[in-house]
PDB file of N, CA and C in Angstrom:
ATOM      1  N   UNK A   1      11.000   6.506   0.647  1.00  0.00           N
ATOM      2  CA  UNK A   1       9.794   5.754   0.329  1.00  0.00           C
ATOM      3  C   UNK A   1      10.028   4.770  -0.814  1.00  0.00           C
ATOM      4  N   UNK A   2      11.299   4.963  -1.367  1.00  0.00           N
ATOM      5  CA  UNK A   2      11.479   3.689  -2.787  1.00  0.00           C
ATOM      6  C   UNK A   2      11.687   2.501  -2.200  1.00  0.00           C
ATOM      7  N   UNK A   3      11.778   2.284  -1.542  1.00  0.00           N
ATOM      8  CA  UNK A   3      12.041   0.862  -0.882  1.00  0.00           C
ATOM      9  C   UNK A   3      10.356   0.314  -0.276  1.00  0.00           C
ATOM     10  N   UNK A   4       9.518   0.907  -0.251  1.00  0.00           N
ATOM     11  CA  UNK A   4       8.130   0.865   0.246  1.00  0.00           C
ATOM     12  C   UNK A   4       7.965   0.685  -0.965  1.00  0.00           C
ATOM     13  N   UNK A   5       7.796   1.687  -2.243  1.00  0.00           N
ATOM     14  CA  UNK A   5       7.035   1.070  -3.507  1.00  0.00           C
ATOM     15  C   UNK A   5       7.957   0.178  -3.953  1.00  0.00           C
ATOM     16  N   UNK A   6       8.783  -0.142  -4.183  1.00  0.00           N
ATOM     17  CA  UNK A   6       8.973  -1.458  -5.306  1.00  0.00           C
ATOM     18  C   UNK A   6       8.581  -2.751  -4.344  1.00  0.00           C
ATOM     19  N   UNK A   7       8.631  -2.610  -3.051  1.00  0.00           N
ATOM     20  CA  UNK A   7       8.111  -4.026  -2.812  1.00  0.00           C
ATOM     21  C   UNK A   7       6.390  -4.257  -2.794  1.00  0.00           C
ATOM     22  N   UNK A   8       5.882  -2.617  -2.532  1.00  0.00           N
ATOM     23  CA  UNK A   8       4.652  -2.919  -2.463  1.00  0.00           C
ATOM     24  C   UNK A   8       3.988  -3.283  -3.718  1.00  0.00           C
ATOM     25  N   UNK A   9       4.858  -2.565  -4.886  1.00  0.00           N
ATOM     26  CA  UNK A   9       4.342  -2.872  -6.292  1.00  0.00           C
ATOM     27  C   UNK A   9       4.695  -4.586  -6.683  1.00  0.00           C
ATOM     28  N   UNK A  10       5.280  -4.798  -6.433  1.00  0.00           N
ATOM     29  CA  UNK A  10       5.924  -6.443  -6.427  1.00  0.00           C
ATOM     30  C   UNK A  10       4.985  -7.035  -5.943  1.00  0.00           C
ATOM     31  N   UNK A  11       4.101  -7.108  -4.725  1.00  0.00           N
ATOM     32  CA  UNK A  11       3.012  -7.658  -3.677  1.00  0.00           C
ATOM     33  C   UNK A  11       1.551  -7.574  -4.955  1.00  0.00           C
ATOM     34  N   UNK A  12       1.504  -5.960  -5.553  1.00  0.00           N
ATOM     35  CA  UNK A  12       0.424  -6.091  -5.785  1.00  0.00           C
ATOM     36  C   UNK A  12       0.636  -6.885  -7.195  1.00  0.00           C
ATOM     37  N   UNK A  13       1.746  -6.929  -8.167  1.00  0.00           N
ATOM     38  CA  UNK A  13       1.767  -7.463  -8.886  1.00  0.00           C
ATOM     39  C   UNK A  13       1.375  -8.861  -9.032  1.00  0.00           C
ATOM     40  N   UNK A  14       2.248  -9.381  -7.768  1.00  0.00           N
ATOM     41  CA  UNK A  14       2.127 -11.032  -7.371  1.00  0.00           C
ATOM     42  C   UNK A  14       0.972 -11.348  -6.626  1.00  0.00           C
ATOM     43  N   UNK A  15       0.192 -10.452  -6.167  1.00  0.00           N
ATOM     44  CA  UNK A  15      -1.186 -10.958  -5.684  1.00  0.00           C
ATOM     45  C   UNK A  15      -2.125 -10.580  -6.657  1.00  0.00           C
ATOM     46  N   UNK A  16      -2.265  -9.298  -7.479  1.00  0.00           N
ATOM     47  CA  UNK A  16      -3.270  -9.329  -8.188  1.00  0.00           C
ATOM     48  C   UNK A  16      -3.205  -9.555  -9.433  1.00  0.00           C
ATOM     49  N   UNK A  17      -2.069  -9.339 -10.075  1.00  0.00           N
ATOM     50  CA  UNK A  17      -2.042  -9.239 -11.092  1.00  0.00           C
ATOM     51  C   UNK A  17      -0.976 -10.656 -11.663  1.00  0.00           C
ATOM     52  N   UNK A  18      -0.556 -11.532 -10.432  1.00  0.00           N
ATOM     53  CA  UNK A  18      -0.796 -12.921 -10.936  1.00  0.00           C
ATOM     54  C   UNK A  18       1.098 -13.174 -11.142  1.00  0.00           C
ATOM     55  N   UNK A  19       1.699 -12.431 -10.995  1.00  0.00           N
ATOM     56  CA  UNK A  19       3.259 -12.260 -12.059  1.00  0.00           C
ATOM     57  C   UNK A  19       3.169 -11.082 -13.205  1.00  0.00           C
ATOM     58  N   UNK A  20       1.996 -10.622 -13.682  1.00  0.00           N
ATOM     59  CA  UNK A  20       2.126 -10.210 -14.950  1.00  0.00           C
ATOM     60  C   UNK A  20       1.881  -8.522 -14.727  1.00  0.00           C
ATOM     61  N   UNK A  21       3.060  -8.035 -15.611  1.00  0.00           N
ATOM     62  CA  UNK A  21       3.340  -6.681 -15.548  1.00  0.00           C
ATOM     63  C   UNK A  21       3.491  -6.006 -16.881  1.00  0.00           C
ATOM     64  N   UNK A  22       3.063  -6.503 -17.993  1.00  0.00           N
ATOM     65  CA  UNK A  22       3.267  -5.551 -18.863  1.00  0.00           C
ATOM     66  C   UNK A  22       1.984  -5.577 -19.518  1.00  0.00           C
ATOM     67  N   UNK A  23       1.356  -4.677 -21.041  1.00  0.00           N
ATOM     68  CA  UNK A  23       1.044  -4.762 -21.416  1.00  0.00           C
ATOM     69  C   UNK A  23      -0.137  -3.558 -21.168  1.00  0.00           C
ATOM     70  N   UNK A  24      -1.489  -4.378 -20.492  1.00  0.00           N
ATOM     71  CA  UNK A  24      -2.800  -4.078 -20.424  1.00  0.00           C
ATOM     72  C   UNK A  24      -2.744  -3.802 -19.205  1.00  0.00           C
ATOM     73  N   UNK A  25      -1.428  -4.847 -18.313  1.00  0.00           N
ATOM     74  CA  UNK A  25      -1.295  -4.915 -16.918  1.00  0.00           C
ATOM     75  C   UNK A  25      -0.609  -3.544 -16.294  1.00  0.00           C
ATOM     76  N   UNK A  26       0.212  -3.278 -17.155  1.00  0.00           N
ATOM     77  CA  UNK A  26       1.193  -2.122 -16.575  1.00  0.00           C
ATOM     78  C   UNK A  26       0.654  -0.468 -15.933  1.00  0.00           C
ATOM     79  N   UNK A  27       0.847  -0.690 -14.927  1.00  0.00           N
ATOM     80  CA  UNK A  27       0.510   0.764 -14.634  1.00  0.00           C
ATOM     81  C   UNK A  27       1.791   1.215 -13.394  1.00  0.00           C
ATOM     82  N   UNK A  28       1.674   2.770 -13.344  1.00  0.00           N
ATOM     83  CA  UNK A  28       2.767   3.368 -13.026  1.00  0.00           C
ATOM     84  C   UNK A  28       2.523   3.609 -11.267  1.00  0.00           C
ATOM     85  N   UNK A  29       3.469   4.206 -10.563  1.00  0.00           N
ATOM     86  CA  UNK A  29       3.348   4.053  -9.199  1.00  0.00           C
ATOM     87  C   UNK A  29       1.985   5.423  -8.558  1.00  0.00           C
ATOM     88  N   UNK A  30       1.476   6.312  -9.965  1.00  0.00           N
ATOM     89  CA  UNK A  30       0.480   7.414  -9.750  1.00  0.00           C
ATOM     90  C   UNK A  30      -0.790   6.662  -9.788  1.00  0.00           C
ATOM     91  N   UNK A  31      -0.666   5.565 -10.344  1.00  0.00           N
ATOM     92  CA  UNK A  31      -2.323   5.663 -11.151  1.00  0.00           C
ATOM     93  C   UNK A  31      -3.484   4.387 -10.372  1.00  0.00           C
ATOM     94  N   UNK A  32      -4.548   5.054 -10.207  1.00  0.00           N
ATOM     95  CA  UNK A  32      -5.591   4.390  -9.238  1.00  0.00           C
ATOM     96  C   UNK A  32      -5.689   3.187  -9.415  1.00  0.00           C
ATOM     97  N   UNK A  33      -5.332   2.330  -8.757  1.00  0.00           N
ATOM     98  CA  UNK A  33      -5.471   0.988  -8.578  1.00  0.00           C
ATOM     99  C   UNK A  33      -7.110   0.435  -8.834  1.00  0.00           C
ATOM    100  N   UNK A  34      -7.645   0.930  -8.019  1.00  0.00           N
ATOM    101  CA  UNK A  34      -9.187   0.761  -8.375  1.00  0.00           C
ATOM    102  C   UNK A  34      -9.735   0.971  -9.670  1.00  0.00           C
ATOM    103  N   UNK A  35      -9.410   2.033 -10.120  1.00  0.00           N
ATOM    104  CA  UNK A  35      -9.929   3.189 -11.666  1.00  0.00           C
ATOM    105  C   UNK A  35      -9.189   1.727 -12.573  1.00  0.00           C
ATOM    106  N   UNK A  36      -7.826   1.334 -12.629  1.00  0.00           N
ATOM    107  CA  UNK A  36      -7.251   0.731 -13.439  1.00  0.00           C
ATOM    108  C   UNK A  36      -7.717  -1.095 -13.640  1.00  0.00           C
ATOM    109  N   UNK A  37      -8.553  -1.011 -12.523  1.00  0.00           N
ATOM    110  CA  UNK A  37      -9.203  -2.666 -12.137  1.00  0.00           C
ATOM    111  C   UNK A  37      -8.163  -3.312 -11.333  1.00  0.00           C
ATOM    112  N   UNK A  38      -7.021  -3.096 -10.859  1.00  0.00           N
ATOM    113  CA  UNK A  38      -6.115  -3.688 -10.469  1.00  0.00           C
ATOM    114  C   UNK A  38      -6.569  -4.384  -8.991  1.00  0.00           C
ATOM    115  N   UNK A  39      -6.941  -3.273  -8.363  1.00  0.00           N
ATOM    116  CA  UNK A  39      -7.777  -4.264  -6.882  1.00  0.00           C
ATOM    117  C   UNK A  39      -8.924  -3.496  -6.735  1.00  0.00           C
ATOM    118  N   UNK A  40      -9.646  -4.253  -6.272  1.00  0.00           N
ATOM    119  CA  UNK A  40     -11.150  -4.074  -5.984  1.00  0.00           C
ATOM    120  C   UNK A  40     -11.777  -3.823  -4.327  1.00  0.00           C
ATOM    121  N   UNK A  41     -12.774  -4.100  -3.613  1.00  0.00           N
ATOM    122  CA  UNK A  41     -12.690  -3.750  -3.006  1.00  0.00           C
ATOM    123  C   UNK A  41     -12.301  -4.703  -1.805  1.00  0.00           C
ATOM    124  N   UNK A  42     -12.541  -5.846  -2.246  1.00  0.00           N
ATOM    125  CA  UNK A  42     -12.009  -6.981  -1.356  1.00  0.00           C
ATOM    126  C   UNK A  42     -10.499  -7.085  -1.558  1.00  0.00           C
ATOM    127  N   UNK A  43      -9.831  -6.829  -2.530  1.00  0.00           N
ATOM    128  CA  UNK A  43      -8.355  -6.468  -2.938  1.00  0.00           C
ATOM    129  C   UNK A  43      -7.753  -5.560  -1.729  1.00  0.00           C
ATOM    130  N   UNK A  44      -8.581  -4.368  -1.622  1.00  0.00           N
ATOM    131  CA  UNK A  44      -8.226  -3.834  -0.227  1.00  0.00           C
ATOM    132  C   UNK A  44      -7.679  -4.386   0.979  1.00  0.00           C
ATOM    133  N   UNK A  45      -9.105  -5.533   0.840  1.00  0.00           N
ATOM    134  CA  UNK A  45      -8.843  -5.617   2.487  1.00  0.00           C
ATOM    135  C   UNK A  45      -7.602  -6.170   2.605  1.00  0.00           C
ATOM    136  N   UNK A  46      -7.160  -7.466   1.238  1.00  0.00           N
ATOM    137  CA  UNK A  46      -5.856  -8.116   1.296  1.00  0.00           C
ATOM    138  C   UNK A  46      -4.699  -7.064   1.740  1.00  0.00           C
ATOM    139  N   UNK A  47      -4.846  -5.907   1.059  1.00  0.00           N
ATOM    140  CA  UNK A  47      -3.665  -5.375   0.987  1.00  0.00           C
ATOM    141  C   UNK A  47      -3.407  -4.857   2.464  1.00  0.00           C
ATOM    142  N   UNK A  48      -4.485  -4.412   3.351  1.00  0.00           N
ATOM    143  CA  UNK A  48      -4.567  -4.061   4.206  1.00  0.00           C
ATOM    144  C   UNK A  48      -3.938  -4.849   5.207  1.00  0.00           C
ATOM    145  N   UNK A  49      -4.686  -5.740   5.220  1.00  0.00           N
ATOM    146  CA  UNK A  49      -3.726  -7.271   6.201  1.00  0.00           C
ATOM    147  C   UNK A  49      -2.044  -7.305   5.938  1.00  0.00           C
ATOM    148  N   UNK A  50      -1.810  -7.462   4.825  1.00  0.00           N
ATOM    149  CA  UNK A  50      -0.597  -6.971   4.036  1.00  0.00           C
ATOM    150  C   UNK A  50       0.347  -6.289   4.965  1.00  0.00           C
ATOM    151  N   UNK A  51       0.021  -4.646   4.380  1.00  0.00           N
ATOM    152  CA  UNK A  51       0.451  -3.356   5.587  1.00  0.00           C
ATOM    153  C   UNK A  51       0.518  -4.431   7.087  1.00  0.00           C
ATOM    154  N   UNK A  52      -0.178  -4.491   7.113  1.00  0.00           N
ATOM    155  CA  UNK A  52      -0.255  -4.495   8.981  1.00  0.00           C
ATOM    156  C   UNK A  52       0.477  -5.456   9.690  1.00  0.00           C
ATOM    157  N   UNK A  53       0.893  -6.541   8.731  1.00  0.00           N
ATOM    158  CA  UNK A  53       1.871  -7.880   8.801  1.00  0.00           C
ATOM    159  C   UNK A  53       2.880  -7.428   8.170  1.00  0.00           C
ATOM    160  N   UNK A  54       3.326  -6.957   7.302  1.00  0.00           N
ATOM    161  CA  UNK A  54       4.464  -6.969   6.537  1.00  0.00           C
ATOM    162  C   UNK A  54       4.852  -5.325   7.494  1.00  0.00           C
ATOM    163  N   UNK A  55       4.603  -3.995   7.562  1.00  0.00           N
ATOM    164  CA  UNK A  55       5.326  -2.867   8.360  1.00  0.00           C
ATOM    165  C   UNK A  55       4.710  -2.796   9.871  1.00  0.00           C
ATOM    166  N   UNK A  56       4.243  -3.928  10.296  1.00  0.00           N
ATOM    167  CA  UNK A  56       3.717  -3.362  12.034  1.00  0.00           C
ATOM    168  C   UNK A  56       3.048  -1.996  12.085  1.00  0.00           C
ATOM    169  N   UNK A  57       2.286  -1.385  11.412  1.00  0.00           N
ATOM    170  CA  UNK A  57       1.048  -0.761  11.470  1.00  0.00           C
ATOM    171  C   UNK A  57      -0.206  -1.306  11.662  1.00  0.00           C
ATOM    172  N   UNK A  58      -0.909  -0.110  12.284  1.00  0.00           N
ATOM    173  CA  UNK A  58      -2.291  -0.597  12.723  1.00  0.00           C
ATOM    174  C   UNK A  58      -3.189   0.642  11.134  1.00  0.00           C
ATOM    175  N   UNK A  59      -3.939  -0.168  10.786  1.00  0.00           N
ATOM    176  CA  UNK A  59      -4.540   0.626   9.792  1.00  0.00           C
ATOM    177  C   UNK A  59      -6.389   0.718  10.131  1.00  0.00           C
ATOM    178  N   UNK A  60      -6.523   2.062  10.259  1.00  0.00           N
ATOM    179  CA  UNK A  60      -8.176   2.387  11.299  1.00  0.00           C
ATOM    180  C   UNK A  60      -9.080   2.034   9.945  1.00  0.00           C
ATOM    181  N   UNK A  61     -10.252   2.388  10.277  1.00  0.00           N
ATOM    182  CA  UNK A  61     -11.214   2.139   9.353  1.00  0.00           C
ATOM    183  C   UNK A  61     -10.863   3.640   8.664  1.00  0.00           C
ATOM    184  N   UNK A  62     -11.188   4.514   9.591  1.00  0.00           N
ATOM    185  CA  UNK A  62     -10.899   5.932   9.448  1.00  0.00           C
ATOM    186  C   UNK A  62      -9.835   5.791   7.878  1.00  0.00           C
ATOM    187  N   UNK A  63      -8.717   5.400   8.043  1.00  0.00           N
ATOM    188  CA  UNK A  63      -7.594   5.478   6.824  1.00  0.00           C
ATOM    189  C   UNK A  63      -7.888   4.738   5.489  1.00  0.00           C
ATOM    190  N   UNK A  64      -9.354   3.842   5.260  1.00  0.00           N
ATOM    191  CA  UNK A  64      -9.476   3.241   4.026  1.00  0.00           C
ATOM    192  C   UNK A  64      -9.918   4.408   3.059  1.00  0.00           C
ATOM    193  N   UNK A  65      -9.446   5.349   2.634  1.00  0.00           N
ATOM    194  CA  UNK A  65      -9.911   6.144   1.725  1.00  0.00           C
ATOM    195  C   UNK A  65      -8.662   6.244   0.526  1.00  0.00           C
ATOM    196  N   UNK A  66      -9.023   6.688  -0.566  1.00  0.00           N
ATOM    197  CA  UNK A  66      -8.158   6.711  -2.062  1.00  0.00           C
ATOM    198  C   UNK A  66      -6.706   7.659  -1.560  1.00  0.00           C
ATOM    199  N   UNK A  67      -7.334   8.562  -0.708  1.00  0.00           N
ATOM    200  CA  UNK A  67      -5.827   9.508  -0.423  1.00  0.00           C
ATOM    201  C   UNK A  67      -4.564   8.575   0.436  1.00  0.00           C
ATOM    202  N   UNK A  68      -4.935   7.596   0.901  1.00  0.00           N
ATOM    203  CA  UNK A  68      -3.825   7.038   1.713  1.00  0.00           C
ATOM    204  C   UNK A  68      -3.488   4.941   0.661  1.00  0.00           C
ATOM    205  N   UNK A  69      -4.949   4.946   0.460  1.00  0.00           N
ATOM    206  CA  UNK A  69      -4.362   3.039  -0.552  1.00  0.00           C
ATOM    207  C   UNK A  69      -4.848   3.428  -1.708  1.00  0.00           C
ATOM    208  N   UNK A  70      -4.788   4.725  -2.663  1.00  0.00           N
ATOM    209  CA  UNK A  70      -5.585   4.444  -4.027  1.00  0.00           C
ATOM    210  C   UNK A  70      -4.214   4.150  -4.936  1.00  0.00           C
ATOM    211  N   UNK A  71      -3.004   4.691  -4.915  1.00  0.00           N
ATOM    212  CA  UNK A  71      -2.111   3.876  -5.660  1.00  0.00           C
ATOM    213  C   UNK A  71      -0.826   3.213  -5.065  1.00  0.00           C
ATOM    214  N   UNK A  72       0.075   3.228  -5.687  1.00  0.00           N
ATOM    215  CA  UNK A  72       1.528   2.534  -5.199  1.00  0.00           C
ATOM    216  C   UNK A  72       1.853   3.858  -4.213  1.00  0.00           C
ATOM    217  N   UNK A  73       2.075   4.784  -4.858  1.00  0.00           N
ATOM    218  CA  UNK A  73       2.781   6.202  -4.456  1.00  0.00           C
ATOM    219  C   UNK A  73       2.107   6.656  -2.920  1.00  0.00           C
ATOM    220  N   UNK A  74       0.943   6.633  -2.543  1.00  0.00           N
ATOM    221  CA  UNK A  74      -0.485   7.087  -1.669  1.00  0.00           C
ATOM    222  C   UNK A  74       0.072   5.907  -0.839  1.00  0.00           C
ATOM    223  N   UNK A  75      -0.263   4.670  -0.831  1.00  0.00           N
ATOM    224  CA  UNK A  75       0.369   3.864   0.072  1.00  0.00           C
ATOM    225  C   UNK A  75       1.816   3.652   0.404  1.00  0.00           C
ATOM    226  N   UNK A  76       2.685   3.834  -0.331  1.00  0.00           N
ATOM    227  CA  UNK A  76       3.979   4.271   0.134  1.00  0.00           C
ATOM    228  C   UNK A  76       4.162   5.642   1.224  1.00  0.00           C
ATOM    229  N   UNK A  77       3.477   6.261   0.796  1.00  0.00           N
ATOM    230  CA  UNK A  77       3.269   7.481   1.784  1.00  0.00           C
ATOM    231  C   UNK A  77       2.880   7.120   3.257  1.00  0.00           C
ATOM    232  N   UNK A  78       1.588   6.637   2.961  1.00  0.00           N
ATOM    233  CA  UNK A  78       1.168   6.098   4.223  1.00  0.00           C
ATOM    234  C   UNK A  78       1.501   5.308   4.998  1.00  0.00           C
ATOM    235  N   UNK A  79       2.190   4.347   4.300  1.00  0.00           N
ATOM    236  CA  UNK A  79       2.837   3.591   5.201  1.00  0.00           C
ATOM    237  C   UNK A  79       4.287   4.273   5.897  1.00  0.00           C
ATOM    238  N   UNK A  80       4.506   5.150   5.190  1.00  0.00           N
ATOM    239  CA  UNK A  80       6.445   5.990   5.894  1.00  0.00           C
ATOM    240  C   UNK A  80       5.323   6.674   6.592  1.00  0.00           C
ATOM    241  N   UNK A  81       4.409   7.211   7.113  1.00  0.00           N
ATOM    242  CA  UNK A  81       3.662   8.257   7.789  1.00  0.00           C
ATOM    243  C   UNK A  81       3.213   7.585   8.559  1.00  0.00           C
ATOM    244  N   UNK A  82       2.944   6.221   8.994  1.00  0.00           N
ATOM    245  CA  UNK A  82       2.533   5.579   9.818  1.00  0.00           C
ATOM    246  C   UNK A  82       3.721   4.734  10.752  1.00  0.00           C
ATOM    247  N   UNK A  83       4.538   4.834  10.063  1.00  0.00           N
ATOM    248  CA  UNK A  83       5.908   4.015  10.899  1.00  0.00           C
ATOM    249  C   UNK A  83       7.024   5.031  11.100  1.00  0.00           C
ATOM    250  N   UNK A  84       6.715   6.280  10.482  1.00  0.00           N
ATOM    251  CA  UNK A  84       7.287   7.270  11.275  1.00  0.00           C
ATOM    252  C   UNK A  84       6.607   7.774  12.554  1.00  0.00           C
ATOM    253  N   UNK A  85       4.854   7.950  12.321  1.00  0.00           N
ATOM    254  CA  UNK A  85       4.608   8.409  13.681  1.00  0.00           C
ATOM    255  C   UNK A  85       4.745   7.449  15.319  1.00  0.00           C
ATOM    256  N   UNK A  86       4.894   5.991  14.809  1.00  0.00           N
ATOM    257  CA  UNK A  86       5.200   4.580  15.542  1.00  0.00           C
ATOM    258  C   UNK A  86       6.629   4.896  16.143  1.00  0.00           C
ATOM    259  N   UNK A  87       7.771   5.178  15.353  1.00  0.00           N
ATOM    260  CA  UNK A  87       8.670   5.260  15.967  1.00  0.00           C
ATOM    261  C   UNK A  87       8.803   6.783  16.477  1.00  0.00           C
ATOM    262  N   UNK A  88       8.281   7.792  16.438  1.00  0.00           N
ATOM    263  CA  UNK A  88       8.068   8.825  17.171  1.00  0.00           C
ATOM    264  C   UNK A  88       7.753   8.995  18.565  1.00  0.00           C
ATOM    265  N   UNK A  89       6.559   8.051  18.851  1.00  0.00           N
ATOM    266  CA  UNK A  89       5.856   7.228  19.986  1.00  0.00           C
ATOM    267  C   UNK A  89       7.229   7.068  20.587  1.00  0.00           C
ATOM    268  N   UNK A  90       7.345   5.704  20.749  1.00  0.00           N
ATOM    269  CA  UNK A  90       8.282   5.027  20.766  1.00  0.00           C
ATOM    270  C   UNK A  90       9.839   6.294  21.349  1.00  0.00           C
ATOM    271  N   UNK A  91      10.268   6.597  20.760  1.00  0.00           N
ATOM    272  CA  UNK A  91      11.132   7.923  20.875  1.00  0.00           C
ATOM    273  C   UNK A  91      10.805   8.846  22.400  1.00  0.00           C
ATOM    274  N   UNK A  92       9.606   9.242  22.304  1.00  0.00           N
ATOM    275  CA  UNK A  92       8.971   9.547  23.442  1.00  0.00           C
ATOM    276  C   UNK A  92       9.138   8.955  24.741  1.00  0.00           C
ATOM    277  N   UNK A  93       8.474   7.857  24.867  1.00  0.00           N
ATOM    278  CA  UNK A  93       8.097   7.160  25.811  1.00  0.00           C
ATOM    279  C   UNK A  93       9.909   6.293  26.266  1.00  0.00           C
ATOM    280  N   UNK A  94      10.672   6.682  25.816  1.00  0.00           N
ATOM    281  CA  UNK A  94      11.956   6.089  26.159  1.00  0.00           C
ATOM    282  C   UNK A  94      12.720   7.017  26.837  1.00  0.00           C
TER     283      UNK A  94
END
């Protein structure tokens, strides 16, 4: 999954937080994106589009909750849990 967070943290850096990573800005790959102001709720949806263009996942309404996009770590997850069960499929049907 380290290869999922540093680019996803890179994305959110460079989309929300502009380039800027230290300071007031800095937060770690645990900590709530939302709680920290980092994205909001329209921030979501970006990120969402994001996922779904950048790893070929489909992301349901069902999956917008804090346990799968509330930080770096939660969406790194989700996204290896979603492109593992894709190529599982896939595996199957061959």
């Amino acid at each position: 999954m380290e290869p999922y967070s540093q680019e996803l943290r890179q994305f959110i850096i460079d989309n929300f937080l502009f380039g800027e990573q230290s300071g007031r800005f800095a937060f770690s790959d645990d900590d709530s994106l939302q709680e920290r102001g980092i994205v909001d709720s329209t921030g979501i949806l970006e990120l969402v589009c994001h996922l779904e263009e950048r790893y070929a996942i489909e992301v349901a309404e069902d999956d917008l909750i804090p346990d799968n996009l509330g930080s770096v770590s939660r969406i790194a997850r989700f996204v290896d849990g979603k492109r593992r069960g894709a190529a599982e499929l896939l595996a199957r049907a061959s």
